[in-house]
C-alpha atoms as a PDB file:
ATOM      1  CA  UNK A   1     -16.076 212.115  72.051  1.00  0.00           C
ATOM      2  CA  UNK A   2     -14.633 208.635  70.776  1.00  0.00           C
ATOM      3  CA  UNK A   3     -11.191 209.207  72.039  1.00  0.00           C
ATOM      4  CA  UNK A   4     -12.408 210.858  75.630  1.00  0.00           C
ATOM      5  CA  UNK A   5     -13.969 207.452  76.156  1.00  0.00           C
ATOM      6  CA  UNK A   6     -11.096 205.203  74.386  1.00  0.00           C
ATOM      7  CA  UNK A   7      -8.765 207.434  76.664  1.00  0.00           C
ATOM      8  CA  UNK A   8     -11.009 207.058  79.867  1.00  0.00           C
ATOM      9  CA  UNK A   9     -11.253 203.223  79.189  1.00  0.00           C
ATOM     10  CA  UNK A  10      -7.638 202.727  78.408  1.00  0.00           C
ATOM     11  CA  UNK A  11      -5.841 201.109  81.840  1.00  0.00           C
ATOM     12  CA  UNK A  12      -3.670 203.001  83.893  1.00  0.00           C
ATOM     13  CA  UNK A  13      -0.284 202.233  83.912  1.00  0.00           C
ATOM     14  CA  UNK A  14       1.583 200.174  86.883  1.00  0.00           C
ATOM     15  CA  UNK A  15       3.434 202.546  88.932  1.00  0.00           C
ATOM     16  CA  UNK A  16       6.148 199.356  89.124  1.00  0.00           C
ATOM     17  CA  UNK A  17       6.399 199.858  85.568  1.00  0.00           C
ATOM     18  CA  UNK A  18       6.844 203.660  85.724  1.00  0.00           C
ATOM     19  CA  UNK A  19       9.171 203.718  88.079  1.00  0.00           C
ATOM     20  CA  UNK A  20      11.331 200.887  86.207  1.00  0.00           C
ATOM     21  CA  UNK A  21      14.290 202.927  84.847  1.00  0.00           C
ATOM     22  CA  UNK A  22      14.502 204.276  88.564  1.00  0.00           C
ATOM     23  CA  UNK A  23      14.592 200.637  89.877  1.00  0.00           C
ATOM     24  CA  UNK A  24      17.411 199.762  87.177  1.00  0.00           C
ATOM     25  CA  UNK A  25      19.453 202.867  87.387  1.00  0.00           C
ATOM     26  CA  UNK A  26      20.039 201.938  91.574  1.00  0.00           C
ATOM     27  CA  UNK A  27      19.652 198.282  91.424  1.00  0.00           C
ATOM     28  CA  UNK A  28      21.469 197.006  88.950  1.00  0.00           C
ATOM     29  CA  UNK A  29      24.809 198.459  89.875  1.00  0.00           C
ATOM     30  CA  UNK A  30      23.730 197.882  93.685  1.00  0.00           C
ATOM     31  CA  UNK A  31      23.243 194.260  92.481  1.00  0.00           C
ATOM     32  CA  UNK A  32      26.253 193.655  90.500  1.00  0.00           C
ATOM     33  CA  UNK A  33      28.977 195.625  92.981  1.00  0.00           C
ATOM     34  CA  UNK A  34      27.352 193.008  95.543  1.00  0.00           C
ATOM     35  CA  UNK A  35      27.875 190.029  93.729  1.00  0.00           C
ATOM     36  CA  UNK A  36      31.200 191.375  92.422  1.00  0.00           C
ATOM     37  CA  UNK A  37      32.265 191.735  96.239  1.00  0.00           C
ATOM     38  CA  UNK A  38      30.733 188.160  98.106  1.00  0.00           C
ATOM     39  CA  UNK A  39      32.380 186.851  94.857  1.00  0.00           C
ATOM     40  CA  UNK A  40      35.968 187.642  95.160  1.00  0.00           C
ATOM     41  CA  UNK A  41      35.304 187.755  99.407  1.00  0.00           C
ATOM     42  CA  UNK A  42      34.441 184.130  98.952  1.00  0.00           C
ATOM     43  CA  UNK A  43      36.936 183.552  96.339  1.00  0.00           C
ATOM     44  CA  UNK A  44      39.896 184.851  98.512  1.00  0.00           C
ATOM     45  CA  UNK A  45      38.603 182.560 101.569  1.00  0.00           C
ATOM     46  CA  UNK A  46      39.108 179.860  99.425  1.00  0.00           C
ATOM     47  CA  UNK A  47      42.644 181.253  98.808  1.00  0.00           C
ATOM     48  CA  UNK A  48      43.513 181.358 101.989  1.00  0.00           C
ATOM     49  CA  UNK A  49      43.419 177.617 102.760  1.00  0.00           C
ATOM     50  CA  UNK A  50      45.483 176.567 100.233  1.00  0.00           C
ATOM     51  CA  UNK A  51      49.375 176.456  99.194  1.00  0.00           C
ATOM     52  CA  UNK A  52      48.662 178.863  96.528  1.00  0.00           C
ATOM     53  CA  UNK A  53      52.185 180.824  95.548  1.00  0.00           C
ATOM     54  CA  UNK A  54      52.512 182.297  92.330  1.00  0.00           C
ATOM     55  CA  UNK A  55      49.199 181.175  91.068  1.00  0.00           C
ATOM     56  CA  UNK A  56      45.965 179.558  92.519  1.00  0.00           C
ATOM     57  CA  UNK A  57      46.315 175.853  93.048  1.00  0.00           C
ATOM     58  CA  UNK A  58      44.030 173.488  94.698  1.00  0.00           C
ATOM     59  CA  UNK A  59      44.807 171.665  98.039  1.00  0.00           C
ATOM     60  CA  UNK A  60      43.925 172.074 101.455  1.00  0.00           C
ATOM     61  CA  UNK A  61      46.427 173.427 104.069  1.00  0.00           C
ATOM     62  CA  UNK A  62      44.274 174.504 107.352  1.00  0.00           C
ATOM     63  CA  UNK A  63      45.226 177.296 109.172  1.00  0.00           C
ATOM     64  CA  UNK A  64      48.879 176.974 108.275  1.00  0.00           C
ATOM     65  CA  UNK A  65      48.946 180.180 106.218  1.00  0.00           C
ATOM     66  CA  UNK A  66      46.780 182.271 108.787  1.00  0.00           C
ATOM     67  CA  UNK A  67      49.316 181.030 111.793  1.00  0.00           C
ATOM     68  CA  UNK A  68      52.287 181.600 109.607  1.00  0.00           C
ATOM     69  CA  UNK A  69      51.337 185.108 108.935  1.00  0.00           C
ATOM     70  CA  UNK A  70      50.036 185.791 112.632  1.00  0.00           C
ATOM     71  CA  UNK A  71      53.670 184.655 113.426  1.00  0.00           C
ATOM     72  CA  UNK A  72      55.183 186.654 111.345  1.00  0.00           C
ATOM     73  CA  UNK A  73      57.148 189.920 112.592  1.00  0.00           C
ATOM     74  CA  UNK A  74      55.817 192.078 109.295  1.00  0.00           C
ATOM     75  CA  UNK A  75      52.244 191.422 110.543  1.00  0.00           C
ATOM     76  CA  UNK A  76      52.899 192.076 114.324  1.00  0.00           C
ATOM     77  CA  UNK A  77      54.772 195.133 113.551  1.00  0.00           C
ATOM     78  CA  UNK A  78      51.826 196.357 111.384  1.00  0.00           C
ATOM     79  CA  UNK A  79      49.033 195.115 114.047  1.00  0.00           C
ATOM     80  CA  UNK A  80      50.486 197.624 116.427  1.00  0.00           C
ATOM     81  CA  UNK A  81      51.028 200.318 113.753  1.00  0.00           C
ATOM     82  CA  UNK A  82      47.545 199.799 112.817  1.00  0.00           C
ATOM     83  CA  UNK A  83      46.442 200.068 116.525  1.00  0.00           C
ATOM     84  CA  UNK A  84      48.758 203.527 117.247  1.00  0.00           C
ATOM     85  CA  UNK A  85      47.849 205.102 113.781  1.00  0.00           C
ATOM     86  CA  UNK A  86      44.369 203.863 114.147  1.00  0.00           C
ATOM     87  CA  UNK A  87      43.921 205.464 117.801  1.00  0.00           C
ATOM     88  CA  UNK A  88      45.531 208.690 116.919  1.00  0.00           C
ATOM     89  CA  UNK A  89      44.130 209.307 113.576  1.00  0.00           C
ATOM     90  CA  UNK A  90      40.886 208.854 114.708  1.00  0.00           C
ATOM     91  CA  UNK A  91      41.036 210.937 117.938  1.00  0.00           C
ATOM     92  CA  UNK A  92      42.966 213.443 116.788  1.00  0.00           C
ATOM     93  CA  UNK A  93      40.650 214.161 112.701  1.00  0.00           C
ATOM     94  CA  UNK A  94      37.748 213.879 115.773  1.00  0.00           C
ATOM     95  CA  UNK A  95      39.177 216.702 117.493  1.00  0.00           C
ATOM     96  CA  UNK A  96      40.305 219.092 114.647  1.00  0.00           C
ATOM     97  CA  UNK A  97      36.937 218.332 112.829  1.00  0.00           C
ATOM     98  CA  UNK A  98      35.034 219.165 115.817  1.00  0.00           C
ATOM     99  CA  UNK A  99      37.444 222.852 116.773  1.00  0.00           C
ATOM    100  CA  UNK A 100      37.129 223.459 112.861  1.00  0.00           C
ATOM    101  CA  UNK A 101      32.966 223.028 112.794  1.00  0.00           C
ATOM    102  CA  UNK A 102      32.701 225.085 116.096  1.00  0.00           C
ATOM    103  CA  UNK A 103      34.883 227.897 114.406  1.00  0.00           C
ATOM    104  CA  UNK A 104      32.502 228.053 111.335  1.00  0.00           C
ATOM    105  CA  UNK A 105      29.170 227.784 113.598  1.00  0.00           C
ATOM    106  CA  UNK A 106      30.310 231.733 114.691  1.00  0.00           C
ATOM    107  CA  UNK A 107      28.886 232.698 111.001  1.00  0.00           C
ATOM    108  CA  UNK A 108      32.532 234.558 110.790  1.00  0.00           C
ATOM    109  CA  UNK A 109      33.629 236.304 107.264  1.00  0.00           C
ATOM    110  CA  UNK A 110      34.788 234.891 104.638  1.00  0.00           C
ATOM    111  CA  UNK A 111      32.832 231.335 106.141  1.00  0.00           C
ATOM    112  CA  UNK A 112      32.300 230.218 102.720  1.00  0.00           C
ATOM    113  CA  UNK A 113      36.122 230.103 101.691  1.00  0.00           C
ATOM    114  CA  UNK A 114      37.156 228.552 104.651  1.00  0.00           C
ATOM    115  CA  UNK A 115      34.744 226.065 104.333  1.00  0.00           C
ATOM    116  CA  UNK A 116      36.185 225.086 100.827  1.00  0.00           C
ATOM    117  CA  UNK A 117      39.714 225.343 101.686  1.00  0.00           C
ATOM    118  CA  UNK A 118      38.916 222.800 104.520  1.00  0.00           C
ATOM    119  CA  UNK A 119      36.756 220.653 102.481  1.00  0.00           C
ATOM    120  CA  UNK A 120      39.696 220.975  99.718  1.00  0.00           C
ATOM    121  CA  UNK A 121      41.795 217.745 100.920  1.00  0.00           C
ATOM    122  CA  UNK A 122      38.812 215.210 100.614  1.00  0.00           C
ATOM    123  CA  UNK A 123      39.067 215.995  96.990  1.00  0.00           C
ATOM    124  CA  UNK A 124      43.080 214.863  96.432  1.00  0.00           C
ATOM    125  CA  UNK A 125      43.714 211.502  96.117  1.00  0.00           C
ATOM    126  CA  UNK A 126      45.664 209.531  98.766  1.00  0.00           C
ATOM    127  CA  UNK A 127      48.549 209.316  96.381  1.00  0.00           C
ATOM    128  CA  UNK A 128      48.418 212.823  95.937  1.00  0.00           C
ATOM    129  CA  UNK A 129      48.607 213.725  99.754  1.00  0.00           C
ATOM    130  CA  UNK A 130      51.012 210.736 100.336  1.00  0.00           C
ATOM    131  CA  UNK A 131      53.689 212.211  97.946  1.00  0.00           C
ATOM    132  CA  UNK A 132      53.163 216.283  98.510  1.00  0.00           C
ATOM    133  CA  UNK A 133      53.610 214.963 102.283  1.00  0.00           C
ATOM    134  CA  UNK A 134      56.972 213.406 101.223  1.00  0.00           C
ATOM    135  CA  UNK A 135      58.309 216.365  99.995  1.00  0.00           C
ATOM    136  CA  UNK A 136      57.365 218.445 102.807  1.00  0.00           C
ATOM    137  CA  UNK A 137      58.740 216.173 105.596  1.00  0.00           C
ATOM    138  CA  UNK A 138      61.986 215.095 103.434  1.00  0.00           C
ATOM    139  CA  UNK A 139      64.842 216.468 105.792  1.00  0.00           C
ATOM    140  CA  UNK A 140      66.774 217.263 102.635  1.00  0.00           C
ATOM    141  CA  UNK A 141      64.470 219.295 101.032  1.00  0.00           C
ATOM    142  CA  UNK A 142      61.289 219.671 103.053  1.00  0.00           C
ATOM    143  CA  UNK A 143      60.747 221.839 106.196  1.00  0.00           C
ATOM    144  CA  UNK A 144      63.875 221.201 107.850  1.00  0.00           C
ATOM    145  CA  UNK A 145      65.912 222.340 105.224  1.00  0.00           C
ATOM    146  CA  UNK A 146      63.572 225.719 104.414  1.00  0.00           C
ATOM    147  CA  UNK A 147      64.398 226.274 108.303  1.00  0.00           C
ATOM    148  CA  UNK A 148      67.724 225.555 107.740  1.00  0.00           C
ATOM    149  CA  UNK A 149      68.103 227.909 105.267  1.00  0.00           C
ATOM    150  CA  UNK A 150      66.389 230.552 107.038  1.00  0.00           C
ATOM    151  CA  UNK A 151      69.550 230.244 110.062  1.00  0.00           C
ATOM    152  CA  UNK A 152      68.024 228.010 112.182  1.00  0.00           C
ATOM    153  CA  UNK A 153      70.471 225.097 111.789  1.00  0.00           C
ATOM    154  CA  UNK A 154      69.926 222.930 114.409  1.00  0.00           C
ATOM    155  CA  UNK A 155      66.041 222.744 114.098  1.00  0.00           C
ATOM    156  CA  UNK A 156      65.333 218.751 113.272  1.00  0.00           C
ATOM    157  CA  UNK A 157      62.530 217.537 111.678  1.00  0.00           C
ATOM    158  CA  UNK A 158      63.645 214.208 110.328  1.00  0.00           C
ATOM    159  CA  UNK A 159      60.770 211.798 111.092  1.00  0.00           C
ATOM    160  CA  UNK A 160      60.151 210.782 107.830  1.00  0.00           C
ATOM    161  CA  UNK A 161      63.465 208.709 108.346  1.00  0.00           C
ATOM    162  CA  UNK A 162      62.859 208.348 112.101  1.00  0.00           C
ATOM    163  CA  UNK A 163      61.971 204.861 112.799  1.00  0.00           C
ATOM    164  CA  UNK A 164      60.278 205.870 115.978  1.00  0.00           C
ATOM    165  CA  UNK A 165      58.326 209.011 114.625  1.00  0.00           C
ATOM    166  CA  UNK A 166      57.615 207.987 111.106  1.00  0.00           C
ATOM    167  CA  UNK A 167      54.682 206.572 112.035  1.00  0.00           C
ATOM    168  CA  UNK A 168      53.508 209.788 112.932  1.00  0.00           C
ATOM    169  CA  UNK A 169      54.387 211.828 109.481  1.00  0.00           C
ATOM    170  CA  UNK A 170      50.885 209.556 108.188  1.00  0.00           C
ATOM    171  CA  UNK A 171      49.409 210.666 111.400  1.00  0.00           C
ATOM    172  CA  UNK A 172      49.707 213.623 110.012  1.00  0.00           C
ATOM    173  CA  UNK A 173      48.982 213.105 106.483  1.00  0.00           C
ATOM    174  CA  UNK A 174      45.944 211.509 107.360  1.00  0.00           C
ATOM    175  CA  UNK A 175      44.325 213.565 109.790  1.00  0.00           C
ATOM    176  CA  UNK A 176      44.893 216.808 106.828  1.00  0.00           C
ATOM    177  CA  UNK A 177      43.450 214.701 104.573  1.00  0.00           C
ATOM    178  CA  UNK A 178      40.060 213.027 105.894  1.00  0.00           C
ATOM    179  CA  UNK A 179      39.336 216.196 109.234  1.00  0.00           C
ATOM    180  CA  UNK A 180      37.345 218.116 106.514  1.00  0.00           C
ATOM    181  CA  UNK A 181      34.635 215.328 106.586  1.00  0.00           C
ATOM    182  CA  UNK A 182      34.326 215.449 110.166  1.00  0.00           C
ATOM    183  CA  UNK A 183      34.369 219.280 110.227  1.00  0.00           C
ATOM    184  CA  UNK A 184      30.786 218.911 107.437  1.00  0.00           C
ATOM    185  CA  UNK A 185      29.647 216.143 109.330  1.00  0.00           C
ATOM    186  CA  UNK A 186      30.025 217.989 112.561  1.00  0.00           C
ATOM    187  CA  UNK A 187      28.861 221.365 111.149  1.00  0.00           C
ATOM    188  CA  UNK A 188      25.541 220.305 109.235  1.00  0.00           C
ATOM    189  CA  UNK A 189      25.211 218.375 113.292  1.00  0.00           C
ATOM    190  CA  UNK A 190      25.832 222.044 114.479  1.00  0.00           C
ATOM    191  CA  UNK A 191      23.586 223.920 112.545  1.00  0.00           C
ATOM    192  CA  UNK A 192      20.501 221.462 113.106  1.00  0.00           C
ATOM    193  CA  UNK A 193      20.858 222.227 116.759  1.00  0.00           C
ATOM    194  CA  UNK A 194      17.491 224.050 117.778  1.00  0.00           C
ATOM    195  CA  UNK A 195      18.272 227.724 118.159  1.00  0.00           C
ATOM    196  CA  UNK A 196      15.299 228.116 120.706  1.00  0.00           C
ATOM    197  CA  UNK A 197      17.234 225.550 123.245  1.00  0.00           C
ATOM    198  CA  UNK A 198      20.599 227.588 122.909  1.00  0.00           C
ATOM    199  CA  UNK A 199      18.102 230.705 123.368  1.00  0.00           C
ATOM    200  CA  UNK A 200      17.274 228.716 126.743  1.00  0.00           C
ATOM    201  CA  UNK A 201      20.701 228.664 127.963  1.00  0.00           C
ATOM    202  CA  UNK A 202      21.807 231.861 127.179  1.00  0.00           C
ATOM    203  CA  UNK A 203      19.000 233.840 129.329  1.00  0.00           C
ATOM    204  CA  UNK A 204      19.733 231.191 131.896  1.00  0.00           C
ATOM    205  CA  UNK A 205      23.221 233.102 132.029  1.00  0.00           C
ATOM    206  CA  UNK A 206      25.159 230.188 130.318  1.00  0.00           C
ATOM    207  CA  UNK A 207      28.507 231.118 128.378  1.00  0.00           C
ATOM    208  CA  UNK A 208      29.394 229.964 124.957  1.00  0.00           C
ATOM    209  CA  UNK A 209      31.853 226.968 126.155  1.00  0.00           C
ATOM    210  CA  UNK A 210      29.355 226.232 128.614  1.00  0.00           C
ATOM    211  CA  UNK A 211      26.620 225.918 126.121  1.00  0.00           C
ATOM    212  CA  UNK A 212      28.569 223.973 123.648  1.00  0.00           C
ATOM    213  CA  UNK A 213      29.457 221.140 126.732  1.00  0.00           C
ATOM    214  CA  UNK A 214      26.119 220.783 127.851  1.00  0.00           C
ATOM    215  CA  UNK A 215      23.772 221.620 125.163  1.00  0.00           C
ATOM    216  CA  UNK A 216      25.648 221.460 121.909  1.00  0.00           C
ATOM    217  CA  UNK A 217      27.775 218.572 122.082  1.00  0.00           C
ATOM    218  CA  UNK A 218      25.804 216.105 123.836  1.00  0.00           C
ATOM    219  CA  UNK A 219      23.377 215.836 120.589  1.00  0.00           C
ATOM    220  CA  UNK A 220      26.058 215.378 118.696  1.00  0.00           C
ATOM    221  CA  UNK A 221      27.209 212.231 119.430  1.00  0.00           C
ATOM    222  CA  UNK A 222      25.315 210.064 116.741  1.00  0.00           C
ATOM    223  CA  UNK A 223      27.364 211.707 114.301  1.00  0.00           C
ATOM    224  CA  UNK A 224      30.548 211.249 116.395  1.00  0.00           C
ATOM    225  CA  UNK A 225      30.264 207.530 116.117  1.00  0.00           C
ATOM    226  CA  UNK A 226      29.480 207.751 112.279  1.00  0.00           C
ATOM    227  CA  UNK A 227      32.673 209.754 112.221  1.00  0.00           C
ATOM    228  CA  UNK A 228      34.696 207.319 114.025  1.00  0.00           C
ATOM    229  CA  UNK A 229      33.779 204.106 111.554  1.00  0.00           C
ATOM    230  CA  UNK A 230      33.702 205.888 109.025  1.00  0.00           C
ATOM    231  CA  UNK A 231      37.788 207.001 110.441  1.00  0.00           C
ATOM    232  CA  UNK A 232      38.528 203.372 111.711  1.00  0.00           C
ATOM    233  CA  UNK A 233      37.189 201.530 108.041  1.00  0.00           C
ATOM    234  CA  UNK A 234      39.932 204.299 106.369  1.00  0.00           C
ATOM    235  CA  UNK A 235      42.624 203.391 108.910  1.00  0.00           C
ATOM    236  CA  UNK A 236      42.041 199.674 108.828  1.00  0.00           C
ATOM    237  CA  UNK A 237      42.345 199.565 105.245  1.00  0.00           C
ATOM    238  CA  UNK A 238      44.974 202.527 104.554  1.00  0.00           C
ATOM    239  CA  UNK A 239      47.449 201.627 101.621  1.00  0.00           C
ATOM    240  CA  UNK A 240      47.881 204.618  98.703  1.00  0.00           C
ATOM    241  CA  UNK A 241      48.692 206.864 101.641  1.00  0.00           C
ATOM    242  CA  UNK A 242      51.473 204.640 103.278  1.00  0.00           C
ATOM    243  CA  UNK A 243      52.667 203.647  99.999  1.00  0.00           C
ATOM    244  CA  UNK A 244      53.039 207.005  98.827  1.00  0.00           C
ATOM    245  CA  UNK A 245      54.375 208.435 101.966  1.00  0.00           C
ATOM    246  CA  UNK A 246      56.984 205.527 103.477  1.00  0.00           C
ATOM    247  CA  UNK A 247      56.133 203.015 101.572  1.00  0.00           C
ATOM    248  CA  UNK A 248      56.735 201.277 104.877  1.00  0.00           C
ATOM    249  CA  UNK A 249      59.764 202.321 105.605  1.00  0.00           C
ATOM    250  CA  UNK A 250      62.260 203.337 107.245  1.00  0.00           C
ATOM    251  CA  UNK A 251      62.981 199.680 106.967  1.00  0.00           C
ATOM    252  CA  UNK A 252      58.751 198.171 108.074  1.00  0.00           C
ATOM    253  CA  UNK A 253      58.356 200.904 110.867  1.00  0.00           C
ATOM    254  CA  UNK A 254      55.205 201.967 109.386  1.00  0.00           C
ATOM    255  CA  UNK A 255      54.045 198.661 108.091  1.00  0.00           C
ATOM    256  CA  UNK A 256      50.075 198.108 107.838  1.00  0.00           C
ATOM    257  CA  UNK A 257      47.970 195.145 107.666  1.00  0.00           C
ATOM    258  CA  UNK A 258      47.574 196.379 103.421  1.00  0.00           C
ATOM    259  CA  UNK A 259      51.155 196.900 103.095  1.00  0.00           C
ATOM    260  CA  UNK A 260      51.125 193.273 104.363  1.00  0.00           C
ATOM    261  CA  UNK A 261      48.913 191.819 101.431  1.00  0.00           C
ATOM    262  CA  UNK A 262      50.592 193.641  98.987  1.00  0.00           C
ATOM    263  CA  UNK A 263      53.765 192.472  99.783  1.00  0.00           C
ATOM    264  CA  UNK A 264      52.527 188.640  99.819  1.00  0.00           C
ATOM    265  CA  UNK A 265      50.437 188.487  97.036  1.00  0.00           C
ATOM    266  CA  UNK A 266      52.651 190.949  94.540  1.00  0.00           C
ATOM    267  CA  UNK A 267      56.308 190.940  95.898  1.00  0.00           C
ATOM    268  CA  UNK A 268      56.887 187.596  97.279  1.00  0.00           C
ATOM    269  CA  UNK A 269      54.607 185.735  95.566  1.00  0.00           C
ATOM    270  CA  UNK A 270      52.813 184.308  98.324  1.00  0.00           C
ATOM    271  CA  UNK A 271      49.132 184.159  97.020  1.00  0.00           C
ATOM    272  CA  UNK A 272      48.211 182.118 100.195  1.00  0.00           C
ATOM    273  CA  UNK A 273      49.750 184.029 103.021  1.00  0.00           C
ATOM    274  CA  UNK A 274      48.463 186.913 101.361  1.00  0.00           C
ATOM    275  CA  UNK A 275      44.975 186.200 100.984  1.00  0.00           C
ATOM    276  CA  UNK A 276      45.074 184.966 104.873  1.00  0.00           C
ATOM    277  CA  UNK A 277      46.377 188.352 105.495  1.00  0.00           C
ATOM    278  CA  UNK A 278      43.646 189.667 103.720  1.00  0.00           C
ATOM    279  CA  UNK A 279      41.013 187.928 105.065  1.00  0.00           C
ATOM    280  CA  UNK A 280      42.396 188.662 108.840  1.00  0.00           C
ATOM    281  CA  UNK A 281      42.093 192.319 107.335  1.00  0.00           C
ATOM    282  CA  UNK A 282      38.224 191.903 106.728  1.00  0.00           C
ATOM    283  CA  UNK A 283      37.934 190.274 110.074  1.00  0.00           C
ATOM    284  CA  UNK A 284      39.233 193.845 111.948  1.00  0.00           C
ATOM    285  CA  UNK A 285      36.879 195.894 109.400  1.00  0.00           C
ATOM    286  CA  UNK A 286      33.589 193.290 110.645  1.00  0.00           C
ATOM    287  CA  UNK A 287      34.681 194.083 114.314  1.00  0.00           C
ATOM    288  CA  UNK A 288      34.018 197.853 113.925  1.00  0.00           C
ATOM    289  CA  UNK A 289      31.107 197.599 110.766  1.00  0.00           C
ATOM    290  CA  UNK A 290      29.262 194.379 112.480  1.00  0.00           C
ATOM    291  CA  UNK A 291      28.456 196.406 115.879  1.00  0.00           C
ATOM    292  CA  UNK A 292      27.836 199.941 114.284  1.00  0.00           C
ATOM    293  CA  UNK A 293      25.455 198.180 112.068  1.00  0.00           C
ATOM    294  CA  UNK A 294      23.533 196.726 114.998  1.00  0.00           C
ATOM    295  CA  UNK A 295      23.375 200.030 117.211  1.00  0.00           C
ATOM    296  CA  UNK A 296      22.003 201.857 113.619  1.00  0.00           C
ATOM    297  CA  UNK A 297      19.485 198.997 113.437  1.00  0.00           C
ATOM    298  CA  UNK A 298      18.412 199.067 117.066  1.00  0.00           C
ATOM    299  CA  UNK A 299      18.549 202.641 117.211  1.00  0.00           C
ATOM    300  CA  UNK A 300      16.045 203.163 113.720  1.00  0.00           C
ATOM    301  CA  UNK A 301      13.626 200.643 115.835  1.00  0.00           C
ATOM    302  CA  UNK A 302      13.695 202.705 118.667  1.00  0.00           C
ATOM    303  CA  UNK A 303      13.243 205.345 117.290  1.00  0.00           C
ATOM    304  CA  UNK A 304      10.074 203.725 114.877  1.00  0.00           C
ATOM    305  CA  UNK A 305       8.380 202.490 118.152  1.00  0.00           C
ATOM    306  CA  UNK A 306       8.742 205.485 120.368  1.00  0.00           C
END
């Protein structure tokens, strides 16, 4: 009888305090990869307006290292690289995500497989894809020269040494790469469709590409513009891939705003230069992150005060 009172009288515990290992398991490494990034996002600033080289120095030098890397052919070649790879990448994963999503939404055979096989890339690093993706466009011992040997001889398929179309060989790297995560962003979109609407249509007479144009697809584009960021933050800041792949080359045909940095800051020894480059880098990725965070932001208080 004691203890059923002592136990009865005894205060109940906080729920702050039960829930504190939960609170330090998410906000301690939430807290620390935030300082850790304002840190060295401040830090390079700081870089960037002064005549650093080989090691950080103090001084103060304007904009001189932002203009002279603006003026620069290496970055003006990569700007429009970045604008072409960034534009077709984008479009292009959109599309094959999107044809691969609709072609699992039949509930075919064998749906599970597929699914994995698609989903398969997103697991290889970009180093990974970069070099198998060397191999395979290599004239001398890629595709080319399997079709070559097969009696074909004057199929060409050189545009991993193309200055023109080498560009395009990451194109295509890319797009096999990251299309799997539109395809399970667009399928899981798919799938939450309400089966009673497509019901609708169908005794209204509509056909399948009908009903995917005007009642599918339209509710899908939420997801459409978390697929593009999500696309345009991977081409902005693309490096293993390039490096892997071209490593820039033929000569700086496929040059990117990282390739850029990396060849300040590590080859020539231009900590300055590079960290201007870098910092013009972050500017592109607030141009696409800044407004997609606003739209979810008005769109969640929409949506809380309808």
């Amino acid at each position: 009888m004691i203890d059923v009172v002592a136990t009865a009288a005894r205060p109940a515990t906080p729920d702050w305090v039960r829930r504190l290992p939960e609170y330090l398991m998410i906000w301690v490494p939430l807290l620390l990869s935030a300082a850790h990034l304002v840190t060295f996002s401040l830090w390079t600033i700081w870089i960037s307006f002064t005549p650093s080289t080989l090691v950080p120095v103090t001084g103060w030098v304007g904009l001189r290292n932002y203009t002279s890397v603006l003026a620069s052919r290496n970055w003006q070649i990569a700007f429009d690289n970045l604008l072409l790879f960034g534009s077709a990448f984008v479009l292009l994963s959109l599309i094959t995500g999107l044809l691969l999503a609709i072609l699992l939404d039949q509930r075919i055979r064998g749906e599970n497989v597929l699914r994995s096989i698609f989903l398969y890339p997103l697991a290889v690093s970009f180093v990974v894809t970069g070099t198998v993706w060397s191999w395979l466009l290599n004239p001398g011992i890629g595709i080319q020269k399997l079709v070559h040997d097969l009696g074909w001889t004057s199929f060409r398929f050189d545009w991993l040494v193309d200055r023109d179309m080498a560009i395009w060989t990451i194109v295509i790297a890319a797009i096999w790469q990251s299309s799997g995560f539109a395809m399970a962003l667009f399928l899981a979109g798919l799938r939450s469709v309400d089966a009673d609407i497509i019901k609708a249509a169908q005794i209204d007479g509509a056909g399948p590409i009908r009903i995917y144009r005007r009642v599918v697809l339209p509710t899908l584009w939420p997801i459409t513009i978390t697929v593009v960021v999500v696309q345009l933050q991977f081409a902005i800041s693309a490096f293993d891939l390039v490096r892997a792949l071209t490593n820039g080359g033929p000569g700086i045909a496929t040059q990117l705003p990282a390739l850029v940095v990396y060849d300040l800051m590590f080859q020539r020894s231009q900590l300055g230069r590079g960290a201007a480059a870098a910092v013009l880098m972050l500017l592109i990725l607030l141009a696409v992150l800044l407004p997609y965070a606003a739209w979810r932001y008005l769109r969640r208080r929409r949506a809380t005060h309808a």
